[in-house]
C-alpha atoms as a PDB file:
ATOM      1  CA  UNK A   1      -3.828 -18.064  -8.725  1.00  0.00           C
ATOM      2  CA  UNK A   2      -1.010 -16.572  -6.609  1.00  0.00           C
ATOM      3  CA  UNK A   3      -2.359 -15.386  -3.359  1.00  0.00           C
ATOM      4  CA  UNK A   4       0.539 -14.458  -1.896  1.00  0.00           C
ATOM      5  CA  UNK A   5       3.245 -13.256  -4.358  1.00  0.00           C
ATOM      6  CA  UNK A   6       7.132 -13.171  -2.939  1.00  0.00           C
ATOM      7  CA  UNK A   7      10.050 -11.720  -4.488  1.00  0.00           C
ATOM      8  CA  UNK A   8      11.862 -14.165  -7.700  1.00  0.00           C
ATOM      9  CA  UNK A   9      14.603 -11.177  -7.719  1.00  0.00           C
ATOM     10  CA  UNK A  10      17.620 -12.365  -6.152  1.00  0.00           C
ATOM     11  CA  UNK A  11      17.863  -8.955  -4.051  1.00  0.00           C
ATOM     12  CA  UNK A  12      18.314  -8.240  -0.155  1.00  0.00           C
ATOM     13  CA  UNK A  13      15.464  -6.237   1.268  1.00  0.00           C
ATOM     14  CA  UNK A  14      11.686  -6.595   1.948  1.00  0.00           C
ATOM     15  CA  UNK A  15       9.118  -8.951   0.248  1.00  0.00           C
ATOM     16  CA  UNK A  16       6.642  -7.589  -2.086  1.00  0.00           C
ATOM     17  CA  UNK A  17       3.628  -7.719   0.840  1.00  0.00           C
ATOM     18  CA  UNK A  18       5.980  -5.596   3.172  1.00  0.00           C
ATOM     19  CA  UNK A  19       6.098  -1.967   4.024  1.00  0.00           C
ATOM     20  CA  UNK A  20       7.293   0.060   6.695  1.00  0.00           C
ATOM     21  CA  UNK A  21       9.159   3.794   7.365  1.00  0.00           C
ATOM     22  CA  UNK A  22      12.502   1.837   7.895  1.00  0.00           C
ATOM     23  CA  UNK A  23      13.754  -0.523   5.681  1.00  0.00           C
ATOM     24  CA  UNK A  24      17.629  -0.478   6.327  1.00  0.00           C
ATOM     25  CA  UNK A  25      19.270  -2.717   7.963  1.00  0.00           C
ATOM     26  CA  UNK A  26      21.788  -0.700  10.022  1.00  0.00           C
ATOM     27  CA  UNK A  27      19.302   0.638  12.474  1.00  0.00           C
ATOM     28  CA  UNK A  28      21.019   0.893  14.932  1.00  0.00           C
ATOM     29  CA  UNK A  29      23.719   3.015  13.061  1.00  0.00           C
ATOM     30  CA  UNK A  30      21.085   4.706  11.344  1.00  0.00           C
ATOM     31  CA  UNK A  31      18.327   5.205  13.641  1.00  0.00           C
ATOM     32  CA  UNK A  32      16.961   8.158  11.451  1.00  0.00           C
ATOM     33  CA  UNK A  33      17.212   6.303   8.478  1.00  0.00           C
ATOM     34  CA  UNK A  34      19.526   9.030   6.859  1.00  0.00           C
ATOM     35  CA  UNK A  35      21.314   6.511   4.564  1.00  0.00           C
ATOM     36  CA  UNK A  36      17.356   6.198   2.676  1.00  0.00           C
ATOM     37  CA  UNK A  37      16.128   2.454   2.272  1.00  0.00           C
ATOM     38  CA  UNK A  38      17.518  -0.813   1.288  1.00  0.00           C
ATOM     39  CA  UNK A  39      16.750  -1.515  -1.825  1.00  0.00           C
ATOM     40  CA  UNK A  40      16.712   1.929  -3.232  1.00  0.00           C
ATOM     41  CA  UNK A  41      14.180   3.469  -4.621  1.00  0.00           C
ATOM     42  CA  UNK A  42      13.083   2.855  -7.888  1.00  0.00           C
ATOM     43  CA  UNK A  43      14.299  -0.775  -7.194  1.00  0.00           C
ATOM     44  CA  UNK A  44      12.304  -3.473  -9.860  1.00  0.00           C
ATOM     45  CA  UNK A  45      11.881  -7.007  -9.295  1.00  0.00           C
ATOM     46  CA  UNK A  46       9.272  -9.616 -10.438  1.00  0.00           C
ATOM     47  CA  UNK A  47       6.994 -11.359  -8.374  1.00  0.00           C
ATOM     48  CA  UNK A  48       6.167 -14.965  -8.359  1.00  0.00           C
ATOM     49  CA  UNK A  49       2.461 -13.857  -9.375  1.00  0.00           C
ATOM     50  CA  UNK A  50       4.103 -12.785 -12.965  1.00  0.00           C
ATOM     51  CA  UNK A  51       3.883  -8.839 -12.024  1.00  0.00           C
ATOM     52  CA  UNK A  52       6.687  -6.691 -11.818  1.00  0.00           C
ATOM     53  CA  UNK A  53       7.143  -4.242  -8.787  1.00  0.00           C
ATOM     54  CA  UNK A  54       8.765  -1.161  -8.060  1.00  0.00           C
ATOM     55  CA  UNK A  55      10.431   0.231  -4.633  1.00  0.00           C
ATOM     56  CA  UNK A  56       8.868   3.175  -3.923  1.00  0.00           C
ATOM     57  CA  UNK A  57       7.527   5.775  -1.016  1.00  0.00           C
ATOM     58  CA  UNK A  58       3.779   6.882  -0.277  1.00  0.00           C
ATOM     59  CA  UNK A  59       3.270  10.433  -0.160  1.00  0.00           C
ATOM     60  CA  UNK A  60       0.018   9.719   1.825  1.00  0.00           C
ATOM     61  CA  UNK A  61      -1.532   6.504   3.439  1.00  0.00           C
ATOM     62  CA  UNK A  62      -3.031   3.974   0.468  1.00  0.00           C
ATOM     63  CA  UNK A  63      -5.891   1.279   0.637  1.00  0.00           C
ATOM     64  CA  UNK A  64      -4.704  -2.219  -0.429  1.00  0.00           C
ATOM     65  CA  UNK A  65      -5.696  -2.235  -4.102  1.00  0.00           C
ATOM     66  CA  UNK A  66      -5.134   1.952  -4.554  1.00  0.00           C
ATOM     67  CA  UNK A  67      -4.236   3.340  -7.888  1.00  0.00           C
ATOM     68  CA  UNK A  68      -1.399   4.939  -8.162  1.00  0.00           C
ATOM     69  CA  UNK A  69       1.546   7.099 -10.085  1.00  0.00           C
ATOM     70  CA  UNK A  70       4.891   7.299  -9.207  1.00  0.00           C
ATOM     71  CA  UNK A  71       7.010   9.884 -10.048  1.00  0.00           C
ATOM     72  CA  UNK A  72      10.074   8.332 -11.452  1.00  0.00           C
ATOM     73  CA  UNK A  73      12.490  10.701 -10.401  1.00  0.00           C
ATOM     74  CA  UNK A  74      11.892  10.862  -6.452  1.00  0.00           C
ATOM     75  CA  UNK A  75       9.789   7.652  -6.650  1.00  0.00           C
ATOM     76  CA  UNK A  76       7.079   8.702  -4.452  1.00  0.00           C
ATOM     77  CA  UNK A  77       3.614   7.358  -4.952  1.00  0.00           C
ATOM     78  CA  UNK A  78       0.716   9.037  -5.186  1.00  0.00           C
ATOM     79  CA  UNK A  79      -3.199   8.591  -5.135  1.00  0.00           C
ATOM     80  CA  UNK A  80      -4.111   8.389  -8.723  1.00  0.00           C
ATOM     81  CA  UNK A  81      -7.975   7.135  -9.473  1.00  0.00           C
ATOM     82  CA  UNK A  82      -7.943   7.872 -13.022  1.00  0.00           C
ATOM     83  CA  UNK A  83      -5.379   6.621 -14.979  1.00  0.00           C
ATOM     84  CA  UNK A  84      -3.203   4.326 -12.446  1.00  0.00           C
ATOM     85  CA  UNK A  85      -0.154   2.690 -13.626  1.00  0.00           C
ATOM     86  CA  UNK A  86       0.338   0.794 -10.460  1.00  0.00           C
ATOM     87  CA  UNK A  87      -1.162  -0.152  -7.135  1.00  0.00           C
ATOM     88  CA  UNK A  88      -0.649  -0.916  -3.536  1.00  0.00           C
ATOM     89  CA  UNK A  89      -0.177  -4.518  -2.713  1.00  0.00           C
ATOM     90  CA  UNK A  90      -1.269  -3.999   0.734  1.00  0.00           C
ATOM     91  CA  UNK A  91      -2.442  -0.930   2.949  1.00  0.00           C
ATOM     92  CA  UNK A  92      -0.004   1.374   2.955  1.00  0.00           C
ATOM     93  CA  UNK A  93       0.821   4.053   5.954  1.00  0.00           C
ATOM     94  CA  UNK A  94       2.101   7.517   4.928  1.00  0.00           C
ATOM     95  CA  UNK A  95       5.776   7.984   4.348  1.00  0.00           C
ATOM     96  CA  UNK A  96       5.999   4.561   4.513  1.00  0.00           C
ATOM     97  CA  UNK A  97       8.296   2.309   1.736  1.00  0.00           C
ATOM     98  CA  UNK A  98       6.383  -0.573  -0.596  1.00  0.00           C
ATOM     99  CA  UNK A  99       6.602  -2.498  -3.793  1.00  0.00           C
ATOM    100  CA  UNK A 100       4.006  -0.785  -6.112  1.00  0.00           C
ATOM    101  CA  UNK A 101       2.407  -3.008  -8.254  1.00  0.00           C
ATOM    102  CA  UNK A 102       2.136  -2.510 -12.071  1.00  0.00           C
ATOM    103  CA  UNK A 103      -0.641  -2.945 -13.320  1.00  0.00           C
ATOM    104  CA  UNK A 104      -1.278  -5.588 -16.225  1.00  0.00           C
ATOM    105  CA  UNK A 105      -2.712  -4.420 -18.878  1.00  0.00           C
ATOM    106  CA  UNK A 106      -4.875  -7.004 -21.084  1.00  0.00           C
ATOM    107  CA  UNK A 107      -6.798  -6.483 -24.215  1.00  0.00           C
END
């Protein structure tokens, strides 16, 4: 078992475990972060653990392991106990950017 997924995408940007409130790289340029992140939201890539993960932004802080929905037009995340289609990797801080996992469904 995987323990600690990374990225098999070929894409610039943060690993799946990462997440922070600034994720470009021009900081200094863009202190404020008005450009938005690098990737952009909405981003996919596959993990090395065989799950595929999505670029998104938390509307509130998440537990590692939180359900979630994300609403695939802003791609904000949200806390969503009952019928989750993804979930946070790691703990995630309010307005902060992640890699939502999907989750697998087996039968």
């Amino acid at each position: 078992m995987v323990t600690t997924p990374f990225r098999t995408t070929p894409i610039l940007g943060p690993d799946v475990w990462q997440t922070a409130k600034q994720f470009w790289w021009d900081t200094i340029g863009d202190p404020n972060n008005l450009n938005g992140p690098s990737p952009q939201l909405g981003t996919v890539v596959n993990g090395s653990d065989g799950a595929e993960y999505i670029f998104a932004k938390a509307d509130d802080a998440f537990a590692a392991d939180a359900g979630l929905s994300i609403n695939q037009t802003t791609w904000v995340a949200s806390a969503d106990a009952s019928a989750p289609v993804f979930e946070a990797p790691v703990a995630v801080a309010k307005d902060a950017y992640f890699w939502a996992r999907r989750i697998l469904v087996t039968a």
